[in-house]
PDB file of N, CA and C in Angstrom:
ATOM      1  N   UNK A   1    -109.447  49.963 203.626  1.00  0.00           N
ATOM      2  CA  UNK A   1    -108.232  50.039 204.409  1.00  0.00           C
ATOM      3  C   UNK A   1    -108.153  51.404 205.093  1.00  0.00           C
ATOM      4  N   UNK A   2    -106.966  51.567 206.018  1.00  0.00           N
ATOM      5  CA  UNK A   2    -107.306  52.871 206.875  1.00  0.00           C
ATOM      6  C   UNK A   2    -106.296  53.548 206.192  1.00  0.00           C
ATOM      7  N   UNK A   3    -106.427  54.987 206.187  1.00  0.00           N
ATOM      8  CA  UNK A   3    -105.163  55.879 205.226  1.00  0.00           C
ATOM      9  C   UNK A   3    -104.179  55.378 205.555  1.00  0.00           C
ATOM     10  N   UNK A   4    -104.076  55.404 207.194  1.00  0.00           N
ATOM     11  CA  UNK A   4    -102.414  54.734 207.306  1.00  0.00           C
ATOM     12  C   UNK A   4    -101.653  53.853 206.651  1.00  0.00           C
ATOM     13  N   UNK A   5    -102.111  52.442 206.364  1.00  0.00           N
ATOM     14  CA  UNK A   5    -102.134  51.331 205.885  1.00  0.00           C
ATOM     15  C   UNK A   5    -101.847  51.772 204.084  1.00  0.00           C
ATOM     16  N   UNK A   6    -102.822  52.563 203.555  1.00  0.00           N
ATOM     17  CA  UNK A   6    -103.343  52.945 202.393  1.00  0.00           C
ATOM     18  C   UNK A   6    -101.704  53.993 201.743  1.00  0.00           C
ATOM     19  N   UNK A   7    -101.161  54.889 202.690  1.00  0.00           N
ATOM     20  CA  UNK A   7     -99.622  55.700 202.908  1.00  0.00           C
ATOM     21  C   UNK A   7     -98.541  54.565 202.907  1.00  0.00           C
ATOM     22  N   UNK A   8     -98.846  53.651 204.038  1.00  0.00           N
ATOM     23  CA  UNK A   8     -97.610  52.726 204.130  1.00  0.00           C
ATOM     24  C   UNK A   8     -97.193  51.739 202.479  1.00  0.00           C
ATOM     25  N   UNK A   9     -98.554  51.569 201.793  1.00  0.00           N
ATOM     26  CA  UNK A   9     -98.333  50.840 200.353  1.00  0.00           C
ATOM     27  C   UNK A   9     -97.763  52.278 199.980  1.00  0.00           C
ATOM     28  N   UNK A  10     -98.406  53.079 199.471  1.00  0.00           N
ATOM     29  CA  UNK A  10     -98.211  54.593 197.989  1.00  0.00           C
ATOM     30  C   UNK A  10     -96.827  54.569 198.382  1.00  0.00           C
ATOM     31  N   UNK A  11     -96.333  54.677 199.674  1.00  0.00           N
ATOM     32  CA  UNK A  11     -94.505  54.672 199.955  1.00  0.00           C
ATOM     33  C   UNK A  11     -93.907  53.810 199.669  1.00  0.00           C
ATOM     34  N   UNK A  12     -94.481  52.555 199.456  1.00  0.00           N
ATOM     35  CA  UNK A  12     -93.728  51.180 199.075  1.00  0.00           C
ATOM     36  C   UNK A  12     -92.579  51.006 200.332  1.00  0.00           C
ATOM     37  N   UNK A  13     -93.623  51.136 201.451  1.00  0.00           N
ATOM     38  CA  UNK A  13     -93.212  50.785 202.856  1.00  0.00           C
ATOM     39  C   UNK A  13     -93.432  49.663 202.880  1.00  0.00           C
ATOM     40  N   UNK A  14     -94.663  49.351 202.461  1.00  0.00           N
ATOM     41  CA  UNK A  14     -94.949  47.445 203.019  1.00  0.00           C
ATOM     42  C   UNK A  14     -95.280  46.881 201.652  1.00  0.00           C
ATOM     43  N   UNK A  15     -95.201  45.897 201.232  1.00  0.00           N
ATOM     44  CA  UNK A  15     -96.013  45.200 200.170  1.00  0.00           C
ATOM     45  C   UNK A  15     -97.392  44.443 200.678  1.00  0.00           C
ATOM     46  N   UNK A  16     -98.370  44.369 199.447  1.00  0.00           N
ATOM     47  CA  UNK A  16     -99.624  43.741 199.847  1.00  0.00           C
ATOM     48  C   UNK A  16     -99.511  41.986 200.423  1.00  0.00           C
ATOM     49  N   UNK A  17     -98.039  41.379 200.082  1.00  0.00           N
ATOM     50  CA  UNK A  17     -97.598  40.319 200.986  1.00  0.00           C
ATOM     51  C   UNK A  17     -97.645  40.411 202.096  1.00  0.00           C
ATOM     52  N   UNK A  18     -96.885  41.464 202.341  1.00  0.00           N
ATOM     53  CA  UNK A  18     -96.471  41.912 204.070  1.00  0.00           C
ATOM     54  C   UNK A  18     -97.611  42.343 204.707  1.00  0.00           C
ATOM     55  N   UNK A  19     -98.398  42.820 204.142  1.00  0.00           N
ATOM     56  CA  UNK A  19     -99.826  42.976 204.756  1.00  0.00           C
ATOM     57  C   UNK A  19    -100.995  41.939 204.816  1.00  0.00           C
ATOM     58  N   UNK A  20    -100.642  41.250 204.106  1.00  0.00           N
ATOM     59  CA  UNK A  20    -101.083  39.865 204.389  1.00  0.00           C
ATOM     60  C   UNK A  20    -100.860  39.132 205.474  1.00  0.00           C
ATOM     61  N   UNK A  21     -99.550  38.758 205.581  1.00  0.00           N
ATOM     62  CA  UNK A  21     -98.927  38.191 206.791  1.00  0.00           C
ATOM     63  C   UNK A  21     -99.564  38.965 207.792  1.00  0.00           C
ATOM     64  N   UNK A  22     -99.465  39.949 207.966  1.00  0.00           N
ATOM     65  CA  UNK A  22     -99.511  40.471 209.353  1.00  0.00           C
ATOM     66  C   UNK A  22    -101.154  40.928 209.622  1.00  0.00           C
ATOM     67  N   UNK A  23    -101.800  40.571 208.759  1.00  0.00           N
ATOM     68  CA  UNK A  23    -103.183  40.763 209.241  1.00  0.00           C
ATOM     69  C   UNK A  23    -103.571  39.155 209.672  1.00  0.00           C
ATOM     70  N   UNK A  24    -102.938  38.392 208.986  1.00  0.00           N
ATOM     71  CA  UNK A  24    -103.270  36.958 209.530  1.00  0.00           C
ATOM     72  C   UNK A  24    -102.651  36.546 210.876  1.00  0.00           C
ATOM     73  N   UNK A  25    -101.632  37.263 211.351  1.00  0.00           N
ATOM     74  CA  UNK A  25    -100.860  37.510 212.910  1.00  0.00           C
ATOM     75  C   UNK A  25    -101.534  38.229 213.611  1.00  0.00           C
ATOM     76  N   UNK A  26    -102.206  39.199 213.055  1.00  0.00           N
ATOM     77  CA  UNK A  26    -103.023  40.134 214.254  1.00  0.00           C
ATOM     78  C   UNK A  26    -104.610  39.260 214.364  1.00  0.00           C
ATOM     79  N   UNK A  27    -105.017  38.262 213.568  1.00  0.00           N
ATOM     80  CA  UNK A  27    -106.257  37.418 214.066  1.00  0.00           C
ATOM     81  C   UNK A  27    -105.917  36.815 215.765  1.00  0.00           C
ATOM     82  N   UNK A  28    -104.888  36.622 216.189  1.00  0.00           N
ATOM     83  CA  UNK A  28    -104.605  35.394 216.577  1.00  0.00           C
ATOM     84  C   UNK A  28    -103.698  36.743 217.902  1.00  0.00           C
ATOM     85  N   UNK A  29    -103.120  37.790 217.397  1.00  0.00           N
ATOM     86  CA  UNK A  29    -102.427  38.659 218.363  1.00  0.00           C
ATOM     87  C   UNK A  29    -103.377  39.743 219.585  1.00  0.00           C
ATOM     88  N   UNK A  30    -104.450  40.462 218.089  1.00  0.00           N
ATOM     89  CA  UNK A  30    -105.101  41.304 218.819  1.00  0.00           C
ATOM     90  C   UNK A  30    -104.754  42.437 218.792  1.00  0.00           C
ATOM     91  N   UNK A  31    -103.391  42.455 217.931  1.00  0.00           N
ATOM     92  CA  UNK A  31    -102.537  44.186 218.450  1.00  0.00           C
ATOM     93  C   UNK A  31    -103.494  44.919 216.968  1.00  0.00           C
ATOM     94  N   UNK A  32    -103.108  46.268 217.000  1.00  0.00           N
ATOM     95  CA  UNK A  32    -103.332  46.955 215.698  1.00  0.00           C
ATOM     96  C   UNK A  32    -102.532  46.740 214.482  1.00  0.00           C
ATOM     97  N   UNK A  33    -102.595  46.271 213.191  1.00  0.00           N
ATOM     98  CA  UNK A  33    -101.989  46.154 212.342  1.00  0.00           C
ATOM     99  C   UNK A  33    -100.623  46.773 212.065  1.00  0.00           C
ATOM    100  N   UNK A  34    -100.665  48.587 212.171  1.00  0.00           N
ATOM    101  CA  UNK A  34     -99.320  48.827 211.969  1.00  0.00           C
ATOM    102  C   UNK A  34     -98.164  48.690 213.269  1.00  0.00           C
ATOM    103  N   UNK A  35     -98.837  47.915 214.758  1.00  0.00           N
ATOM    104  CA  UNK A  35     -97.905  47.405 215.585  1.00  0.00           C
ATOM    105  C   UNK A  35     -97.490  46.381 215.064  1.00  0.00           C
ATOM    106  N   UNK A  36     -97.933  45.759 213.882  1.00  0.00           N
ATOM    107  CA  UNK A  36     -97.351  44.497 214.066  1.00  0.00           C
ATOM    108  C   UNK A  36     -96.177  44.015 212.746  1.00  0.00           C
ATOM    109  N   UNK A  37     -96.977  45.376 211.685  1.00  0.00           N
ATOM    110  CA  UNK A  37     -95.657  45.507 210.620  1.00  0.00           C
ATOM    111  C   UNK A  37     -93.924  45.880 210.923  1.00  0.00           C
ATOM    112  N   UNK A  38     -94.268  46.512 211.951  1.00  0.00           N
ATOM    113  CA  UNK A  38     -93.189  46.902 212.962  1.00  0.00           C
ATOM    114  C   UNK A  38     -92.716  45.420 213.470  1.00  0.00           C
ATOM    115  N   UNK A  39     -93.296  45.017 214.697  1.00  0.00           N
ATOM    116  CA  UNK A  39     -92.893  44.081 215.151  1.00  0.00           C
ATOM    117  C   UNK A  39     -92.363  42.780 214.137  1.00  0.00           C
ATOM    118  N   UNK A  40     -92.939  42.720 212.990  1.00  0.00           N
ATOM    119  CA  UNK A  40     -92.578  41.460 212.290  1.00  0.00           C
ATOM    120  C   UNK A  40     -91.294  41.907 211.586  1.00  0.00           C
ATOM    121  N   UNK A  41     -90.968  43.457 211.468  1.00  0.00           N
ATOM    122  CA  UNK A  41     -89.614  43.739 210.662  1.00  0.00           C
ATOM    123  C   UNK A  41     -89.904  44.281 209.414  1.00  0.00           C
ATOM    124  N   UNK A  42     -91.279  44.577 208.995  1.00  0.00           N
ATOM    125  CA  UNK A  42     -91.932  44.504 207.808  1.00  0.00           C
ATOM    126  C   UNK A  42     -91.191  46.505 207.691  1.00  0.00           C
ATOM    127  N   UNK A  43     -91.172  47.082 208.521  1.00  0.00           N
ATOM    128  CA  UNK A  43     -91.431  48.809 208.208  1.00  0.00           C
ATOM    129  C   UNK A  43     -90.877  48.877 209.896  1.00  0.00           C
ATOM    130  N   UNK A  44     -89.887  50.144 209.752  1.00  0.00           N
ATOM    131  CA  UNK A  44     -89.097  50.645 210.667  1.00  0.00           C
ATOM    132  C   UNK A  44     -89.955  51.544 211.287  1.00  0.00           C
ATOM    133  N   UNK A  45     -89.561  51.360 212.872  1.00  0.00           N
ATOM    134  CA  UNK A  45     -90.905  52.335 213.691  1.00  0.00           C
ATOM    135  C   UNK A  45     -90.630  53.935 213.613  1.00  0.00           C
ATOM    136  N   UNK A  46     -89.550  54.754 212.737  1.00  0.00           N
ATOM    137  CA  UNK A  46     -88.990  55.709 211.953  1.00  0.00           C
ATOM    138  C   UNK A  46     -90.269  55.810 211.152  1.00  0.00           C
ATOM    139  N   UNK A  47     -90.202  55.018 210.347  1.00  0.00           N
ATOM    140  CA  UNK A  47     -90.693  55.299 209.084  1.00  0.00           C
ATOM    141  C   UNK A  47     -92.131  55.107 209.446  1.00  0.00           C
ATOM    142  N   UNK A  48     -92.987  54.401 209.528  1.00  0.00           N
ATOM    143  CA  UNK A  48     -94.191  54.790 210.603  1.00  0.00           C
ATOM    144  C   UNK A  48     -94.877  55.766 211.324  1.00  0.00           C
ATOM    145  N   UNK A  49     -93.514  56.229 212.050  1.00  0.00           N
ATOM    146  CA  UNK A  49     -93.843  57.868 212.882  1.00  0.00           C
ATOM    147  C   UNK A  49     -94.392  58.775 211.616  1.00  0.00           C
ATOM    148  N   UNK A  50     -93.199  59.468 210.642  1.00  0.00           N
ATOM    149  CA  UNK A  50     -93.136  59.919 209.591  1.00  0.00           C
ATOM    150  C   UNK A  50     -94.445  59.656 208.967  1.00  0.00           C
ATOM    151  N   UNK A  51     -94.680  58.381 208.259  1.00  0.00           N
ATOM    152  CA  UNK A  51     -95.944  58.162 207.518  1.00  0.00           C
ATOM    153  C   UNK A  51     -96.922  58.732 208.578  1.00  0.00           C
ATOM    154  N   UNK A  52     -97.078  58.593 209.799  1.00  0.00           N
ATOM    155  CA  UNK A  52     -98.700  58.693 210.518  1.00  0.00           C
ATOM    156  C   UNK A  52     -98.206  60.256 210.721  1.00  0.00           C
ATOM    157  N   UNK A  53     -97.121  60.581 210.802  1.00  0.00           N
ATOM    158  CA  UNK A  53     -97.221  62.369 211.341  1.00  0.00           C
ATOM    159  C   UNK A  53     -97.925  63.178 210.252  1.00  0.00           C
ATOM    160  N   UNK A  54     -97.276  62.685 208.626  1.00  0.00           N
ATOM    161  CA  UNK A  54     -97.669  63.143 207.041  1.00  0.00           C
ATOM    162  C   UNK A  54     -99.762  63.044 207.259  1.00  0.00           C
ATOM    163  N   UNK A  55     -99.855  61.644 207.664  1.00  0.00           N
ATOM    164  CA  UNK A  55    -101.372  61.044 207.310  1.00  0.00           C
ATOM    165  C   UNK A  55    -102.279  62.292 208.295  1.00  0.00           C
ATOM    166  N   UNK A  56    -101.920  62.357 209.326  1.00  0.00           N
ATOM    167  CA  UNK A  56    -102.576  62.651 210.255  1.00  0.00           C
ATOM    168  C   UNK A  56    -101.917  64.227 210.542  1.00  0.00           C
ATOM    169  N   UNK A  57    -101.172  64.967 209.788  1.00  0.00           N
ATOM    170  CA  UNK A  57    -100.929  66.088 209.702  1.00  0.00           C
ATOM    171  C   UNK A  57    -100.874  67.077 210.823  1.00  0.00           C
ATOM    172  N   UNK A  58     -99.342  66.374 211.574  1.00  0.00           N
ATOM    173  CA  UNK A  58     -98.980  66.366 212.958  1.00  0.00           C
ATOM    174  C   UNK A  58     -97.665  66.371 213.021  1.00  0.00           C
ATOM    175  N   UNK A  59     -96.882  67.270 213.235  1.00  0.00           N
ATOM    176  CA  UNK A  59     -95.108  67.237 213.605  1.00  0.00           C
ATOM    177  C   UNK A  59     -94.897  66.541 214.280  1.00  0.00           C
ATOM    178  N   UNK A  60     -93.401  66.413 213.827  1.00  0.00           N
ATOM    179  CA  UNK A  60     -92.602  65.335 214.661  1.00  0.00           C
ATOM    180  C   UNK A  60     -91.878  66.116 215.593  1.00  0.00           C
ATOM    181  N   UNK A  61     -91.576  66.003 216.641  1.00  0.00           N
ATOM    182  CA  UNK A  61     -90.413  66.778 217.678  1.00  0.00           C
ATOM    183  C   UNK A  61     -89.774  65.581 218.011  1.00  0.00           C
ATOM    184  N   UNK A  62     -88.266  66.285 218.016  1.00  0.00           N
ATOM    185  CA  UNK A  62     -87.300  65.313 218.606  1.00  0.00           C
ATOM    186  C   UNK A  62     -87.003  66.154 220.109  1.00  0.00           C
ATOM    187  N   UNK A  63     -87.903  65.306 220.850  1.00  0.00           N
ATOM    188  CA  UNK A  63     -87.026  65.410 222.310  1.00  0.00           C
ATOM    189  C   UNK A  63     -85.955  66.480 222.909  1.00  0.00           C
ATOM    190  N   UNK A  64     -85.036  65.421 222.546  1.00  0.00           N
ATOM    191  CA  UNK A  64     -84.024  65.906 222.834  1.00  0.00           C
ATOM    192  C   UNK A  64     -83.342  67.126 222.463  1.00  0.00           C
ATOM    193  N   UNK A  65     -83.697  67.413 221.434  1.00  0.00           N
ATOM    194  CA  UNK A  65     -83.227  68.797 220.700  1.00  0.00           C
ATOM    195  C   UNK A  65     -84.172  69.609 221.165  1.00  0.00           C
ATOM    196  N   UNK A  66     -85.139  69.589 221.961  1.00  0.00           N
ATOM    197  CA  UNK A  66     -86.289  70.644 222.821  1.00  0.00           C
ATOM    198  C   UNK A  66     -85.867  71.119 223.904  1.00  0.00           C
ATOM    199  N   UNK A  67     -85.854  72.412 224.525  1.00  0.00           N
ATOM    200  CA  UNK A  67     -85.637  72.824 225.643  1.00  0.00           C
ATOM    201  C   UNK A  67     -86.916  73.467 226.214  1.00  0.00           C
ATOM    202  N   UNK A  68     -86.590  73.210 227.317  1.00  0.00           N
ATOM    203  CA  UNK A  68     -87.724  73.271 228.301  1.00  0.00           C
ATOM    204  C   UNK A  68     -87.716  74.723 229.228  1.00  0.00           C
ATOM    205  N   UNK A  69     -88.830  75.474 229.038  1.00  0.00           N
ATOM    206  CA  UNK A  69     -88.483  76.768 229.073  1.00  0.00           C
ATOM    207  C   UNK A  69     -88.251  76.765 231.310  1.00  0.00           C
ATOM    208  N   UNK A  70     -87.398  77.335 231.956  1.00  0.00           N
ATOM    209  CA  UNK A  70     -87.171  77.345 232.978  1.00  0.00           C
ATOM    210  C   UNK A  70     -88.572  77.235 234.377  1.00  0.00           C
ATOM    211  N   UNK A  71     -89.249  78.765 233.606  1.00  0.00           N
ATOM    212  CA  UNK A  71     -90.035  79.624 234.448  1.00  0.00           C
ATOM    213  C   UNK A  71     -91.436  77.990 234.450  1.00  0.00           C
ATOM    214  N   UNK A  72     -90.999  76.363 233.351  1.00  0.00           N
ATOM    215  CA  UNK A  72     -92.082  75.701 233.270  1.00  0.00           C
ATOM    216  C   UNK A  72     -92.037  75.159 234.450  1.00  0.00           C
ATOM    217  N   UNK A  73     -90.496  74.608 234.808  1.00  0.00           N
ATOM    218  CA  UNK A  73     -90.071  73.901 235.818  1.00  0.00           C
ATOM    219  C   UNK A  73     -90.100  74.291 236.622  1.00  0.00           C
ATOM    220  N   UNK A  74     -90.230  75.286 237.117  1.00  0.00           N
ATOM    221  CA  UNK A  74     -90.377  76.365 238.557  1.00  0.00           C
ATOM    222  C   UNK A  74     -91.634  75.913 238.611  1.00  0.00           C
ATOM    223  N   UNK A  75     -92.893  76.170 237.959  1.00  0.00           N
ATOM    224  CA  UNK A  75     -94.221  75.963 238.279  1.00  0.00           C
ATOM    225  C   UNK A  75     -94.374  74.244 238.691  1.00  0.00           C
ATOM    226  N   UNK A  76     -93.175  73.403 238.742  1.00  0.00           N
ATOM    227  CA  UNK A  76     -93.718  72.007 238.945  1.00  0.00           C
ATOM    228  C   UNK A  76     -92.868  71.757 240.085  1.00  0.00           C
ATOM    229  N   UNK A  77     -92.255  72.510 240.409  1.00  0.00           N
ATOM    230  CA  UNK A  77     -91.312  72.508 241.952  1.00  0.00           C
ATOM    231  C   UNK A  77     -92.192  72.846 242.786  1.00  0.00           C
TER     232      UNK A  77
END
């Protein structure tokens, strides 16, 4: 299994049911597995971010709470 997948169980994000289902949906979909734990309702796309930011040892930024330094926007005018 891929760490991701391997994080989403140790959190008792998904059960090995729910990963069942949705690997037998992605034969037939094509998408990547944790698009589709999402999409089926299985694990919140929150909780996902979080798990892959932890796995892959990568911050999260919220947007909106970022400011954008002036002198950046001058250079794109």
């Amino acid at each position: 299994m891929s760490p991701l997948i391997d994080a989403l169980i140790k959190e008792n994000l998904v059960t090995q049911e729910q990963l069942s289902d949705a690997r037998n949906k992605q034969v037939g979909a094509k998408k990547p597995l944790h698009e589709l734990l999402v999409e089926m309702g299985f694990i919140k796309e929150e909780d996902l971010i979080k798990v892959s930011a932890k796995v892959f040892n990568m911050p999260i930024l919220d947007l909106n709470k970022e400011t954008i330094d002036s002198a950046a926007i001058e250079l794109i005018s």
